[in-house]
C-alpha atoms as a PDB file:
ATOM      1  CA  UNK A   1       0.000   0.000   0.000  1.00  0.00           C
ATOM      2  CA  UNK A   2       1.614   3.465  -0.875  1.00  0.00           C
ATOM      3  CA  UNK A   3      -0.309   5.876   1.138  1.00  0.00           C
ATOM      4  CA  UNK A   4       1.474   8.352   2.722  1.00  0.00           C
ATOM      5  CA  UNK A   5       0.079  11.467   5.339  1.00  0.00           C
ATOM      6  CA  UNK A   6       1.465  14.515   5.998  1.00  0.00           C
ATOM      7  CA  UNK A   7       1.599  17.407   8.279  1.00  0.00           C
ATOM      8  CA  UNK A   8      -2.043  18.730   9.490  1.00  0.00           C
ATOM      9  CA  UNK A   9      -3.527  21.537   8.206  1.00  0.00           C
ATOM     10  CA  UNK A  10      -3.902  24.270  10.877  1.00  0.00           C
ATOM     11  CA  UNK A  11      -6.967  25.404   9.765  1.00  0.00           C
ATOM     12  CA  UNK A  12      -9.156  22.117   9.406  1.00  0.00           C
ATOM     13  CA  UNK A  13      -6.743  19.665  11.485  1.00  0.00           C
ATOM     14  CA  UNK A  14      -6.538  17.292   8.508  1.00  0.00           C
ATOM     15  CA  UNK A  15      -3.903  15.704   7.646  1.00  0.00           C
ATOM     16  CA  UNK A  16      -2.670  15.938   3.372  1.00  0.00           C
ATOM     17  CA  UNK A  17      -3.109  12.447   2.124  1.00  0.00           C
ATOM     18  CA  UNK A  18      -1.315  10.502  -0.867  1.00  0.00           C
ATOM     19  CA  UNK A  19      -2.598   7.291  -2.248  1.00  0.00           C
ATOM     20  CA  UNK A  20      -0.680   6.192  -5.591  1.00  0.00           C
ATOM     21  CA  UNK A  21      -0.844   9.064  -7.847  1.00  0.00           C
ATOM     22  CA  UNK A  22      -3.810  10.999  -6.000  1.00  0.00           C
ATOM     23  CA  UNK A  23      -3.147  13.742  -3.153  1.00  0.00           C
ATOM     24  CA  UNK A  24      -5.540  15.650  -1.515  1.00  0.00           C
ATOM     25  CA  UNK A  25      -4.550  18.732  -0.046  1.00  0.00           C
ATOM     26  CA  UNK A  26      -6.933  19.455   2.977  1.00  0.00           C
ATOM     27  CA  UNK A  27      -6.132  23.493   3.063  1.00  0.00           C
ATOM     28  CA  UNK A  28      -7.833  24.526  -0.501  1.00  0.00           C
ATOM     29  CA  UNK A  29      -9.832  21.379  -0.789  1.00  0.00           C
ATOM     30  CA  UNK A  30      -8.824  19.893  -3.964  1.00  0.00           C
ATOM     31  CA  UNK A  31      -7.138  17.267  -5.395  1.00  0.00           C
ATOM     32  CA  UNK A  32      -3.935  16.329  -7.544  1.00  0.00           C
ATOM     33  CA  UNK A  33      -3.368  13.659  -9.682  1.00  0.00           C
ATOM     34  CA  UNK A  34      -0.115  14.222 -10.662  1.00  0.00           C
ATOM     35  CA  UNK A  35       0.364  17.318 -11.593  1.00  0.00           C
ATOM     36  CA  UNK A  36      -3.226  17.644 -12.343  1.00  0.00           C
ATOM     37  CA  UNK A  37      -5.960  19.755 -10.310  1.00  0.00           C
ATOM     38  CA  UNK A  38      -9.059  18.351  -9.748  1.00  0.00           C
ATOM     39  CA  UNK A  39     -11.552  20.335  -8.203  1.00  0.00           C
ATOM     40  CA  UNK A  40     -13.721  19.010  -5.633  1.00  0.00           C
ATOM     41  CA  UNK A  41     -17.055  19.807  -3.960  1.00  0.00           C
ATOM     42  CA  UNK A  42     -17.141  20.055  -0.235  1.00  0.00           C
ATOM     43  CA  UNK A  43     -18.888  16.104  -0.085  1.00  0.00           C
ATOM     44  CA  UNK A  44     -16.762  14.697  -2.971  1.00  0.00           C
ATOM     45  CA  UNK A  45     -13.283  16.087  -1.149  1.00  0.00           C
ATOM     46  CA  UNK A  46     -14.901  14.166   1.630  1.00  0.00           C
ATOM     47  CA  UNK A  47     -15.250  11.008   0.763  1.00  0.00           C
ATOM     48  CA  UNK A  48     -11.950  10.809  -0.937  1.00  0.00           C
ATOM     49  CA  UNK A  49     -10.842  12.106   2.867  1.00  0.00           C
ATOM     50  CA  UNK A  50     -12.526   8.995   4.562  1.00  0.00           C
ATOM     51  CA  UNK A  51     -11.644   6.132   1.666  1.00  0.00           C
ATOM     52  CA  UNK A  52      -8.083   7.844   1.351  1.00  0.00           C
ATOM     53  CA  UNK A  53      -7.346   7.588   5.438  1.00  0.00           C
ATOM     54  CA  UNK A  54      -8.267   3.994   5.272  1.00  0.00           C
ATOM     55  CA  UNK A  55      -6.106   3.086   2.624  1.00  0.00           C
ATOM     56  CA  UNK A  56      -6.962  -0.240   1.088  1.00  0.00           C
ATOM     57  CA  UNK A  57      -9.792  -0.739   3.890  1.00  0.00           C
ATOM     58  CA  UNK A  58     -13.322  -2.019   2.927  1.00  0.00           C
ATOM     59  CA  UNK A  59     -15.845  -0.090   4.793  1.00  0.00           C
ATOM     60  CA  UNK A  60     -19.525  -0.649   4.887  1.00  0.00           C
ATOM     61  CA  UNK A  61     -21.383   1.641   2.914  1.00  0.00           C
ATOM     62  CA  UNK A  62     -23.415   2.789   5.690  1.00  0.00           C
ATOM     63  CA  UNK A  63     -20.055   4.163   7.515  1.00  0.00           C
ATOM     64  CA  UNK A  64     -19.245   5.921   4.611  1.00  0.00           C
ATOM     65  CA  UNK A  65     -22.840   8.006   4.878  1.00  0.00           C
ATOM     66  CA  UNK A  66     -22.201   7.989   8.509  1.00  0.00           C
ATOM     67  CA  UNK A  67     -19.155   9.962   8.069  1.00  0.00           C
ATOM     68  CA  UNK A  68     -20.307  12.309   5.516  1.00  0.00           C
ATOM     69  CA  UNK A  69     -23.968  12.591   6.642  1.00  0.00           C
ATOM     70  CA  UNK A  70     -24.160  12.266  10.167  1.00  0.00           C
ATOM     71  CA  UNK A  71     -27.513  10.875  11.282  1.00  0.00           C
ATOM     72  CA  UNK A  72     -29.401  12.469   8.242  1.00  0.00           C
ATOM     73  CA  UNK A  73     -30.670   9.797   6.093  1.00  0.00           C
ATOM     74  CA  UNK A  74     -29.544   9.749   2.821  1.00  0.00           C
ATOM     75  CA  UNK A  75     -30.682   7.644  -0.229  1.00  0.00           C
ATOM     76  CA  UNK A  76     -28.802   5.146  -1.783  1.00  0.00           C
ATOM     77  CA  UNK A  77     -28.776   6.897  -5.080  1.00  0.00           C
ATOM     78  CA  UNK A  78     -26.772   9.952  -3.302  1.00  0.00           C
ATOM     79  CA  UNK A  79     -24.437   8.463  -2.379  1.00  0.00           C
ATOM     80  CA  UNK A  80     -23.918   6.553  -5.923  1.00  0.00           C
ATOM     81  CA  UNK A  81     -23.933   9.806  -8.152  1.00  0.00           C
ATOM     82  CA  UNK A  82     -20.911  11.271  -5.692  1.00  0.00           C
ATOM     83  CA  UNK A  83     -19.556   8.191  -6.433  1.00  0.00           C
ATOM     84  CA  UNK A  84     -20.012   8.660  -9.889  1.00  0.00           C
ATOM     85  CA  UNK A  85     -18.970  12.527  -9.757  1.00  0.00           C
ATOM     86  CA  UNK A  86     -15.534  11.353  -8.337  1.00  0.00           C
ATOM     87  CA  UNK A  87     -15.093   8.459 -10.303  1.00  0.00           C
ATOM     88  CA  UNK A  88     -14.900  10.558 -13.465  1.00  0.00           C
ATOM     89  CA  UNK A  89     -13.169  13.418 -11.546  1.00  0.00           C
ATOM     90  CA  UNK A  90     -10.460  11.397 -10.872  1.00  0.00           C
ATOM     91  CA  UNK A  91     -10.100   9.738 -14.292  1.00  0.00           C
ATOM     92  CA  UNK A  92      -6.024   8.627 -14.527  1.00  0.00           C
ATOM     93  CA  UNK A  93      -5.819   7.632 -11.083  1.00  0.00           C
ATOM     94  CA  UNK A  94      -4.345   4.316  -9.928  1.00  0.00           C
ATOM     95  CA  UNK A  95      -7.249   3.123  -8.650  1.00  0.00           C
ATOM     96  CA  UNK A  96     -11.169   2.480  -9.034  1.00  0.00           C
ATOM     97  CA  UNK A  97     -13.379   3.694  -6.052  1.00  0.00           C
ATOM     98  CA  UNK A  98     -15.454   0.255  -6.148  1.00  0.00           C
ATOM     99  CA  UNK A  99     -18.872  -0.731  -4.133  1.00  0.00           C
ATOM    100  CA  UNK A 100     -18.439  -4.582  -3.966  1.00  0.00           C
ATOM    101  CA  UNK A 101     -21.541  -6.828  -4.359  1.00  0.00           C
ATOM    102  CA  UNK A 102     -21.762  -6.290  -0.661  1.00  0.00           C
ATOM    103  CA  UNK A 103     -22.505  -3.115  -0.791  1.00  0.00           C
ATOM    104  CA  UNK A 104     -19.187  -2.283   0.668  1.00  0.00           C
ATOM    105  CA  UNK A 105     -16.987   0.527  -0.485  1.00  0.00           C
ATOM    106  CA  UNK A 106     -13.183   0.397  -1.578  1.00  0.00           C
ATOM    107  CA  UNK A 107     -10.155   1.418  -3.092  1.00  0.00           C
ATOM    108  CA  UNK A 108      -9.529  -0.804  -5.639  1.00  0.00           C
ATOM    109  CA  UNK A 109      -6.119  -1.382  -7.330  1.00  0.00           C
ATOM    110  CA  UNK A 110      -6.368  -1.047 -11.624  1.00  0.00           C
END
């Protein structure tokens, strides 16, 4: 696994995260693949956050909404299209954000 974190950000105590080719960078909210920007919204930047701080974890989906959502409830079809959003955000990555027939999200190796 080749995730590495870095100093926290003063202002939102969250560490900068690298997984492969993908950093986010916690002070301006965005990410870099490569040399690439990709711009995130506020839910997209934190998802990556959560799946990225896990590394190569599997989490239950319902963590994932847990995280993001607190106790609001939040259909299943939310949390798909953010999927979806990142998913072709972060086209040239080396990985797949993957939901598993168990409904459990991942980072997937390509």
């Amino acid at each position: 696994m080749n995730m590495h974190a870095y100093d926290n950000d003063k202002a939102t105590g969250e560490k900068q995260l690298s997984f492969r080719n993908l950093t986010l960078d916690p002070q301006n909210r965005f990410a870099l693949v490569d040399d690439r920007k990709i711009e995130l919204t506020k839910t997209e930047y934190k998802i990556l956050y959560f799946l990225l701080s896990g590394g190569k974890r599997i989490y239950p989906r319902e963590q994932l909404v847990e995280y993001i959502w607190g106790d609001v409830e939040v259909a299943n079809k939310t949390v798909n299209t953010h999927l979806t959003h990142l998913r072709h955000k972060t086209k040239g990555v080396d990985f797949r954000i993957r939901i598993n027939r168990n409904n459990q999200i991942c980072l997937h190796d390509l």
